[in-house]
N, C-alpha and C. Protein backbone atom coordinates (compact mmCIF):
# COMPACT_ATOMS: atom_id res chain seq x y z
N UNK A 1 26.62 -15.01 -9.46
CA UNK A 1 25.48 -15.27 -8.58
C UNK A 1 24.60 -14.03 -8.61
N UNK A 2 22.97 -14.54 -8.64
CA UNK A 2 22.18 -13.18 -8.68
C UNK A 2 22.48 -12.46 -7.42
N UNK A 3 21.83 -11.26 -7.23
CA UNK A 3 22.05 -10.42 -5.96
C UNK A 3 21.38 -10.89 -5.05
N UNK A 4 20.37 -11.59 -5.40
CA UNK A 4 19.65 -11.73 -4.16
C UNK A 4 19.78 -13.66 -4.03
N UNK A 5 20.52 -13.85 -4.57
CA UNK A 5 20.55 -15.51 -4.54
C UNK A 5 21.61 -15.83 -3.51
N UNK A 6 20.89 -16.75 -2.08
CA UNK A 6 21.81 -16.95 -1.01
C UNK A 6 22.70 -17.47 -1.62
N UNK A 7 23.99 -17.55 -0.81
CA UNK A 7 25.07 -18.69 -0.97
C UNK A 7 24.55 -19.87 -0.86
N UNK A 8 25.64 -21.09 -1.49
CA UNK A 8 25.12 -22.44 -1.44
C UNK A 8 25.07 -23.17 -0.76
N UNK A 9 25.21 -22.49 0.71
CA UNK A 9 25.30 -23.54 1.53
C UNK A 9 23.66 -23.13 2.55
N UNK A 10 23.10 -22.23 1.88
CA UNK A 10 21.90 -21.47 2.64
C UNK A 10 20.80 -22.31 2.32
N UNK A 11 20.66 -22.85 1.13
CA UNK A 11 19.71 -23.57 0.49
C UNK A 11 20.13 -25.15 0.31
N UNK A 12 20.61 -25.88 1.41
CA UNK A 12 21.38 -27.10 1.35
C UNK A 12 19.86 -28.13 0.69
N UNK A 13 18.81 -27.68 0.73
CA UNK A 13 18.29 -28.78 0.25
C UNK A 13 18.20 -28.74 -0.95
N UNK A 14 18.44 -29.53 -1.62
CA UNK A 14 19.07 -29.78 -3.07
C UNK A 14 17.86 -30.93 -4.02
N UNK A 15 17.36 -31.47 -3.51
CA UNK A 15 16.28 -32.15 -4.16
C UNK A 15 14.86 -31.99 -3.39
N UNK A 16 13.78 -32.66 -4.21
CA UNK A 16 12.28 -32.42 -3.55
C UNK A 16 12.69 -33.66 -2.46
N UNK A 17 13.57 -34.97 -2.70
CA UNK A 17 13.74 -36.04 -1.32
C UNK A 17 14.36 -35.54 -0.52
N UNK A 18 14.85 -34.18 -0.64
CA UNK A 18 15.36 -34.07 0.81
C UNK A 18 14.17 -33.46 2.37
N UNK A 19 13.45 -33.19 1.40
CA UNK A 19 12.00 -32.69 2.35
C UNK A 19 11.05 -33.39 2.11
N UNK A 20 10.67 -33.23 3.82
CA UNK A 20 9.79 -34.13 4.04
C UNK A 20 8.83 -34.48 2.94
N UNK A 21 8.03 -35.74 3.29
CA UNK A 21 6.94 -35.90 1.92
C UNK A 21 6.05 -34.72 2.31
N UNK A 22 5.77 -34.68 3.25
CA UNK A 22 3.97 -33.60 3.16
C UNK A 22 4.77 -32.52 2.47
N UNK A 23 5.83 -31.57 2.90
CA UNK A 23 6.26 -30.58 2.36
C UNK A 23 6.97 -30.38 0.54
N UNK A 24 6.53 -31.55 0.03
CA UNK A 24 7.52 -31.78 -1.20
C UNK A 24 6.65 -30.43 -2.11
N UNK A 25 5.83 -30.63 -2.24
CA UNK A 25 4.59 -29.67 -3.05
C UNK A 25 4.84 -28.71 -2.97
N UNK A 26 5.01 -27.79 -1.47
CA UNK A 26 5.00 -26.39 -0.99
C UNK A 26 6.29 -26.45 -1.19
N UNK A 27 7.77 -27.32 -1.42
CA UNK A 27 8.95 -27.06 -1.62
C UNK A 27 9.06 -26.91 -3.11
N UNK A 28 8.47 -26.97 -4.36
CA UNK A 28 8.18 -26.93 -5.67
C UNK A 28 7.53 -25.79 -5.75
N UNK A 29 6.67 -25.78 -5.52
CA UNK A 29 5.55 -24.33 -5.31
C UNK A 29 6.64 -22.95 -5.00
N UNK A 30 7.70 -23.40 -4.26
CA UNK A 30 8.63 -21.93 -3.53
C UNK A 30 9.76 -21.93 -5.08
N UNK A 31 9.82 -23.10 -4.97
CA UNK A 31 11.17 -22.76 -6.34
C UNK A 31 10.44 -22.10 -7.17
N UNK A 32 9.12 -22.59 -7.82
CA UNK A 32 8.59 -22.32 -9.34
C UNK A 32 8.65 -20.73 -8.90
N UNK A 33 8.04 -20.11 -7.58
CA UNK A 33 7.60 -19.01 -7.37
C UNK A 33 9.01 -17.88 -7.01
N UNK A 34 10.14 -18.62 -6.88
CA UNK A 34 11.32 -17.97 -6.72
C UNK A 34 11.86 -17.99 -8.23
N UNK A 35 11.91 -18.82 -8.67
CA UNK A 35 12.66 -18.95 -9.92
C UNK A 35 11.39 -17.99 -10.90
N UNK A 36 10.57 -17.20 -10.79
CA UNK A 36 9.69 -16.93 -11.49
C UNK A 36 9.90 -15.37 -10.95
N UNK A 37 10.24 -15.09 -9.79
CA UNK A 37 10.88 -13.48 -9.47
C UNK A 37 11.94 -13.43 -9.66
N UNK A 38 12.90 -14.68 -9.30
CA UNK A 38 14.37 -13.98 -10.23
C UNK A 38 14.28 -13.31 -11.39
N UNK A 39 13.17 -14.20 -12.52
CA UNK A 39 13.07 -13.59 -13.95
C UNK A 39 12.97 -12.46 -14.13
N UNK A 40 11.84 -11.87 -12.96
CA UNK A 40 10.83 -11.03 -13.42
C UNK A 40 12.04 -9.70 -12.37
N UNK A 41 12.51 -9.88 -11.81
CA UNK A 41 13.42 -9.22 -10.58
C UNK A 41 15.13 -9.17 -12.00
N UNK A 42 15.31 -10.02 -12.86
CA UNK A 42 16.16 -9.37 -14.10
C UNK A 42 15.91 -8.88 -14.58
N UNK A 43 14.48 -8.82 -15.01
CA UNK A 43 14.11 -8.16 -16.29
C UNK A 43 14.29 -6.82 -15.96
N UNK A 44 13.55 -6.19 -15.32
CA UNK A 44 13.09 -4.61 -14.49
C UNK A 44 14.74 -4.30 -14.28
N UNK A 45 15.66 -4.86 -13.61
CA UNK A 45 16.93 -4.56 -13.27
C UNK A 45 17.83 -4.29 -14.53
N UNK A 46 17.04 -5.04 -15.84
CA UNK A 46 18.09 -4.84 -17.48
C UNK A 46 17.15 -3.17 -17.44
N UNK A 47 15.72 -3.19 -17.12
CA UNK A 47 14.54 -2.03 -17.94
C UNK A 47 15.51 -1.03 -17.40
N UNK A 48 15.98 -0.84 -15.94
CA UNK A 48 16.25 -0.07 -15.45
C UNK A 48 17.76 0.33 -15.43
N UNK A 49 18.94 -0.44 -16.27
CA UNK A 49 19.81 0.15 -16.57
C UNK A 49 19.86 0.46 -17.77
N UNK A 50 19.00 0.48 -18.85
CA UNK A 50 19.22 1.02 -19.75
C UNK A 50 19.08 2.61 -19.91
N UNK A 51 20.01 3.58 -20.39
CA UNK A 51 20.01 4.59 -20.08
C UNK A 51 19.04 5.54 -21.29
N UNK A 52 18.80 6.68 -20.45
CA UNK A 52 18.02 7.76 -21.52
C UNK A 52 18.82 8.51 -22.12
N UNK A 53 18.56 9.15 -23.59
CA UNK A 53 19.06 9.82 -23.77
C UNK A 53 18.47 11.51 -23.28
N UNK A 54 20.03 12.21 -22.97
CA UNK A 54 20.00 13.46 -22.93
C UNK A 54 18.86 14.54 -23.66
N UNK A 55 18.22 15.43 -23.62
CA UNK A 55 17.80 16.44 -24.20
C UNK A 55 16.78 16.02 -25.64
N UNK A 56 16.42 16.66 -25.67
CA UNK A 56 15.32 16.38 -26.59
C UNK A 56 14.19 16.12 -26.29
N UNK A 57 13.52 16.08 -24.88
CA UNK A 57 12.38 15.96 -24.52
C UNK A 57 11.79 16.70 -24.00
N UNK A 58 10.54 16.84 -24.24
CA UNK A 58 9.64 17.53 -23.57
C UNK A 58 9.68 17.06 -22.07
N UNK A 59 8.48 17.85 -21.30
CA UNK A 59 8.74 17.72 -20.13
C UNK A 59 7.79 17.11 -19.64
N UNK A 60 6.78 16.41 -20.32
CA UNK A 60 5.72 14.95 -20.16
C UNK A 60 6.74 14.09 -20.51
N UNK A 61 7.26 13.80 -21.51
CA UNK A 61 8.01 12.67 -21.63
C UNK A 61 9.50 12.46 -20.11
N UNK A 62 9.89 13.40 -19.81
CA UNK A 62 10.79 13.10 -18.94
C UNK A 62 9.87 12.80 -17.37
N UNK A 63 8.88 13.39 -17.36
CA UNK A 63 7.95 13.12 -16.14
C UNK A 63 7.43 11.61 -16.29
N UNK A 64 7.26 10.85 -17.40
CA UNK A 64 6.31 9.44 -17.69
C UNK A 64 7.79 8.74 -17.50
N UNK A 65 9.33 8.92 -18.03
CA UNK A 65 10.27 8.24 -17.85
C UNK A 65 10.72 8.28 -16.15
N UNK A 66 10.56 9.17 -16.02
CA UNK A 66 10.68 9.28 -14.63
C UNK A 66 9.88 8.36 -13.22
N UNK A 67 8.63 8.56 -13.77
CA UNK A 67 7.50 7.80 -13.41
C UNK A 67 7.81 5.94 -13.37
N UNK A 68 7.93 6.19 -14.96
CA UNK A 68 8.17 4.53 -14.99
C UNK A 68 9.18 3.73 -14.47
N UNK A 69 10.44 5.02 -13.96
CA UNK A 69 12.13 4.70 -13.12
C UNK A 69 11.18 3.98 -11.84
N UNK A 70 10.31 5.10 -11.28
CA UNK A 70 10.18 4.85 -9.94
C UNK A 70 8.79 3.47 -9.60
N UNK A 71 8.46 3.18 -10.86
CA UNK A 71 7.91 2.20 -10.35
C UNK A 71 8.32 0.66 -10.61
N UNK A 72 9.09 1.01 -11.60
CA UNK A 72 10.09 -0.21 -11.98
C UNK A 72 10.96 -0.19 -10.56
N UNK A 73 11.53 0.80 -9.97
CA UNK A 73 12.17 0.20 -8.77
C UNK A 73 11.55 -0.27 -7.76
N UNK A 74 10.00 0.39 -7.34
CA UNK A 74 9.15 -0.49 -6.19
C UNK A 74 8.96 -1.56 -6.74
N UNK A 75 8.88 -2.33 -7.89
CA UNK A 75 8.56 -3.49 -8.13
C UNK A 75 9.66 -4.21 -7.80
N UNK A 76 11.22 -3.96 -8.30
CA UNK A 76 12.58 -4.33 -7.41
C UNK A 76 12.32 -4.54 -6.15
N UNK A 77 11.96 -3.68 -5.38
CA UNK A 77 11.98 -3.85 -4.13
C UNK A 77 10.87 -4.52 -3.61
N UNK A 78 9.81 -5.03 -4.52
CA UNK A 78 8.32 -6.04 -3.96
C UNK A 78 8.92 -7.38 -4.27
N UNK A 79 9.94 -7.25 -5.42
CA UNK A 79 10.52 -8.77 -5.91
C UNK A 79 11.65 -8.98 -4.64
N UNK A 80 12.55 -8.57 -3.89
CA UNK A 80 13.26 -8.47 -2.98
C UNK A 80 12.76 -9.03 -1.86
N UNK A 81 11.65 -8.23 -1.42
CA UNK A 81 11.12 -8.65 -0.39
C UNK A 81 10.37 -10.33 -0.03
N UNK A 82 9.84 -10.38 -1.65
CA UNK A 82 9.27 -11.72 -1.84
C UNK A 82 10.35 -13.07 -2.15
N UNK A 83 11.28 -12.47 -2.68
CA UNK A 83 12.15 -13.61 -2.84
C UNK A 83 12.72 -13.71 -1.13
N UNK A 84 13.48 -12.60 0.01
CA UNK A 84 13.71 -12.57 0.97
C UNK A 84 12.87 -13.99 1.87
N UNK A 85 11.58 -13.34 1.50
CA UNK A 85 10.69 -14.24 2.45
C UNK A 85 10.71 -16.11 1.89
N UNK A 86 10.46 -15.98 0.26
CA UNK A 86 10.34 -17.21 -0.41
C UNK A 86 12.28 -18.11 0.17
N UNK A 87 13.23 -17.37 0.21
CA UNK A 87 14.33 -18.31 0.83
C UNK A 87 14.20 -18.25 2.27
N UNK A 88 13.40 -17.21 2.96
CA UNK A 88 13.54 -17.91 4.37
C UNK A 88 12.25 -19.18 4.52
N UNK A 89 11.57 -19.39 3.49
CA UNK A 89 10.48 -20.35 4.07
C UNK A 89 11.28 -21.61 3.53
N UNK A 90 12.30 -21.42 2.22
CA UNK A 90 13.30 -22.50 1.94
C UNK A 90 14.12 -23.16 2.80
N UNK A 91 14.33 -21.97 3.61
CA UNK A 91 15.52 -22.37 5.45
C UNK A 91 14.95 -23.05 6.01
N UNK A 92 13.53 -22.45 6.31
CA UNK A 92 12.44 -23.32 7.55
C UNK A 92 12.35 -24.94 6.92
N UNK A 93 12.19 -24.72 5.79
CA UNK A 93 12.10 -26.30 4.99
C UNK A 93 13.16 -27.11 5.74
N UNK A 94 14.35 -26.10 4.98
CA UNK A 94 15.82 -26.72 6.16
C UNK A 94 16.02 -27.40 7.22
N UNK A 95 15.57 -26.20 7.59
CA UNK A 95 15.93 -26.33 9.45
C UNK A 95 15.10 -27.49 10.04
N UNK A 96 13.58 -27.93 8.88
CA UNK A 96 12.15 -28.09 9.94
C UNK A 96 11.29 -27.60 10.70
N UNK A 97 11.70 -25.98 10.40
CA UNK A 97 10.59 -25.25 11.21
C UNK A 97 9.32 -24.74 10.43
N UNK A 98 9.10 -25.23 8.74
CA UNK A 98 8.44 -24.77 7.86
C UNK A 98 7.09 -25.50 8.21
N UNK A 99 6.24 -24.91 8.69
CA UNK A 99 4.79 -24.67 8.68
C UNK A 99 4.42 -24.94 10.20
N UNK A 100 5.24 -24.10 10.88
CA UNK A 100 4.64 -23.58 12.29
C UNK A 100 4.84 -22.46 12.24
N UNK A 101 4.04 -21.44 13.01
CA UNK A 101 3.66 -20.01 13.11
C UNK A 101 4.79 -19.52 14.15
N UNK A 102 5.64 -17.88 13.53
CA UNK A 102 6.96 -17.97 14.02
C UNK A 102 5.86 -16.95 15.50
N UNK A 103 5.01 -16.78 15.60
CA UNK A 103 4.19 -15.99 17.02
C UNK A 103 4.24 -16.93 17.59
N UNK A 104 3.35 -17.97 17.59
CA UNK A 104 2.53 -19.11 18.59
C UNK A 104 3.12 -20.39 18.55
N UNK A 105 4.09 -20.61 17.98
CA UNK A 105 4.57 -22.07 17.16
C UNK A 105 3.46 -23.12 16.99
N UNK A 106 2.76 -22.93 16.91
CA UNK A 106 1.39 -23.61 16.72
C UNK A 106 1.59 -23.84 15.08
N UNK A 107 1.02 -25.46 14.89
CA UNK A 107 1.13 -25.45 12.83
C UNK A 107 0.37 -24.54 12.22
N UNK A 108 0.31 -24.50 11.22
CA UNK A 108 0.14 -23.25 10.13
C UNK A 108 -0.70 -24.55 9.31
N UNK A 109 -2.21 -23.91 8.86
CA UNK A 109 -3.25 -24.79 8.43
C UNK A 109 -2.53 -25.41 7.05
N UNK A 110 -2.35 -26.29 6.69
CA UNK A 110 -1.93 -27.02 5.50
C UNK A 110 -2.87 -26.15 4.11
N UNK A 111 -3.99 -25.75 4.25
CA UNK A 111 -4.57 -25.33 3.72
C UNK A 111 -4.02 -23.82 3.28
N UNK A 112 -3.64 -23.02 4.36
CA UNK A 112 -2.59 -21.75 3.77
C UNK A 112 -1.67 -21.65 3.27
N UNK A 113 -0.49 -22.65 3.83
CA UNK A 113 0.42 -23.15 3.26
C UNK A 113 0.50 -23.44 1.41
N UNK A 114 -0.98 -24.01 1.26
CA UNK A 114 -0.84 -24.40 0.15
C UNK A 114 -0.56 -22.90 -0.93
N UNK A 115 -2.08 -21.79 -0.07
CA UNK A 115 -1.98 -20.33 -1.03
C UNK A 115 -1.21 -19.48 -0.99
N UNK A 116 -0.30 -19.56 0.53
CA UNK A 116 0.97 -18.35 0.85
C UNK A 116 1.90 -19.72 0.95
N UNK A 117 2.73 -20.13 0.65
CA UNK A 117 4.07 -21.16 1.10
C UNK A 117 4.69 -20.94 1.06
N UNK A 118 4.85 -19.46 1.53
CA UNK A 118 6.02 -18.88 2.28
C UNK A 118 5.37 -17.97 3.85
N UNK A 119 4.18 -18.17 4.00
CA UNK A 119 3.91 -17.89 5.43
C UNK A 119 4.82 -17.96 6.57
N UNK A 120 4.62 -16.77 7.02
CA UNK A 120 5.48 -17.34 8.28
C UNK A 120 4.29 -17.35 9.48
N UNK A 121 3.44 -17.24 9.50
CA UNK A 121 2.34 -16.76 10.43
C UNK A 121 0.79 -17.80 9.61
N UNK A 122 0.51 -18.48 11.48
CA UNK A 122 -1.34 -18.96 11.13
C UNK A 122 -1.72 -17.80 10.73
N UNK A 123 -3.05 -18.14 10.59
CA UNK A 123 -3.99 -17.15 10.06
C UNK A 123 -4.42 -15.88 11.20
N UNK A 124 -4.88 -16.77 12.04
CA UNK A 124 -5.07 -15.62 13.12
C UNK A 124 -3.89 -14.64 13.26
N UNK A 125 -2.73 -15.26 13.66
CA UNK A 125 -1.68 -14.66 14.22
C UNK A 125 -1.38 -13.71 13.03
N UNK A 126 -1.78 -13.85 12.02
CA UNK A 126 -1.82 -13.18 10.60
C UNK A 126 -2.51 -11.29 10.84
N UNK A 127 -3.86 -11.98 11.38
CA UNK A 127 -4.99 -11.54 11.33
C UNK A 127 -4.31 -10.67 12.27
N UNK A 128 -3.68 -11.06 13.81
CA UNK A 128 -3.63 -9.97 14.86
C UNK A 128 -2.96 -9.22 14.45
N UNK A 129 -1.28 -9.95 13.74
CA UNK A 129 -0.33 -8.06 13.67
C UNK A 129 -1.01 -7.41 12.57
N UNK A 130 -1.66 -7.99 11.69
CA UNK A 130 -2.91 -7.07 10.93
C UNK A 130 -3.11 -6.10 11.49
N UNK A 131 -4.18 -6.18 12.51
CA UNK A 131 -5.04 -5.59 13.38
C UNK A 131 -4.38 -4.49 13.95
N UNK A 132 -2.87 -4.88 15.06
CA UNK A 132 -2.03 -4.14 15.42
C UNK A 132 -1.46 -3.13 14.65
N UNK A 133 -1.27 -3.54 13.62
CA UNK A 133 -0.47 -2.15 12.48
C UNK A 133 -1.82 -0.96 12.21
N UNK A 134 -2.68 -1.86 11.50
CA UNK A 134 -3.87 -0.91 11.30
C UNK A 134 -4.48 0.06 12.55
N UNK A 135 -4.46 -0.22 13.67
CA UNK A 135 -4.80 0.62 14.74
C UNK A 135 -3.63 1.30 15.25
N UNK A 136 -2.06 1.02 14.77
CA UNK A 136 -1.10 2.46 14.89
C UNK A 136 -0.77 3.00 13.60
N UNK A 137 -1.62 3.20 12.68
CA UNK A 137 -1.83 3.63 11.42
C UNK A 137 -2.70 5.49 12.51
């Protein structure tokens, strides 16, 4: 099992009929977009165990290998985060709580859904902890 792939009982919905019709689309849309960071979340994880060799380098070349360690791992950790979120909007599918706003429980515009479908937040409610972070910045 990948590292970041829940157990099988986390993702019980097993076909597009097990969710609702409106949600069948945004439940396709999360796989293609999960199954498309697993790839990309192996690849970087093979880039990044392959090892360097010892000595022989200058000290641009160990600074650009170095470089490229540390951004190959923020990308690990942007694929983490996105798959994190892409199986909890898989749960909400689950559960039925997928496309209400986890602030206001108010629905989440079908229209966002379609460009983030893994939202957890309307737009506004989007917009406020926006707002909030940026003014304790």
């Amino acid at each position: 099992m990948h590292p970041t792939t829940p157990p099988n009982d986390f993702l019980c919905v097993t076909t597009e009929f097990d969710v609702a019709p409106h949600w069948r689309a945004n439940y396709k849309a999360l796989l293609r977009l999960r199954k498309s960071l697993l790839r990309q979340h192996d690849e970087h994880a093979a880039a990044l165990s392959i090892g360097h060799e010892p000595g022989g380098h200058d000290q641009v070349d160990v600074a650009n290998e170095e470089n490229e360690h540390a951004i190959s791992l923020a990308e690990l950790a942007a694929e983490d985060s996105a798959l994190a979120e892409i199986d909890a909007a898989l749960l909400r599918l689950k559960n039925g709580t997928y496309g209400y706003c986890e602030e206001t429980g108010e629905p989440i515009s079908p229209a966002r859904l379609k460009v983030i479908p893994w939202t957890r937040f309307s737009r506004a409610a989007a917009a406020r902890r926006e707002e909030v972070r940026r003014k304790a910045r």
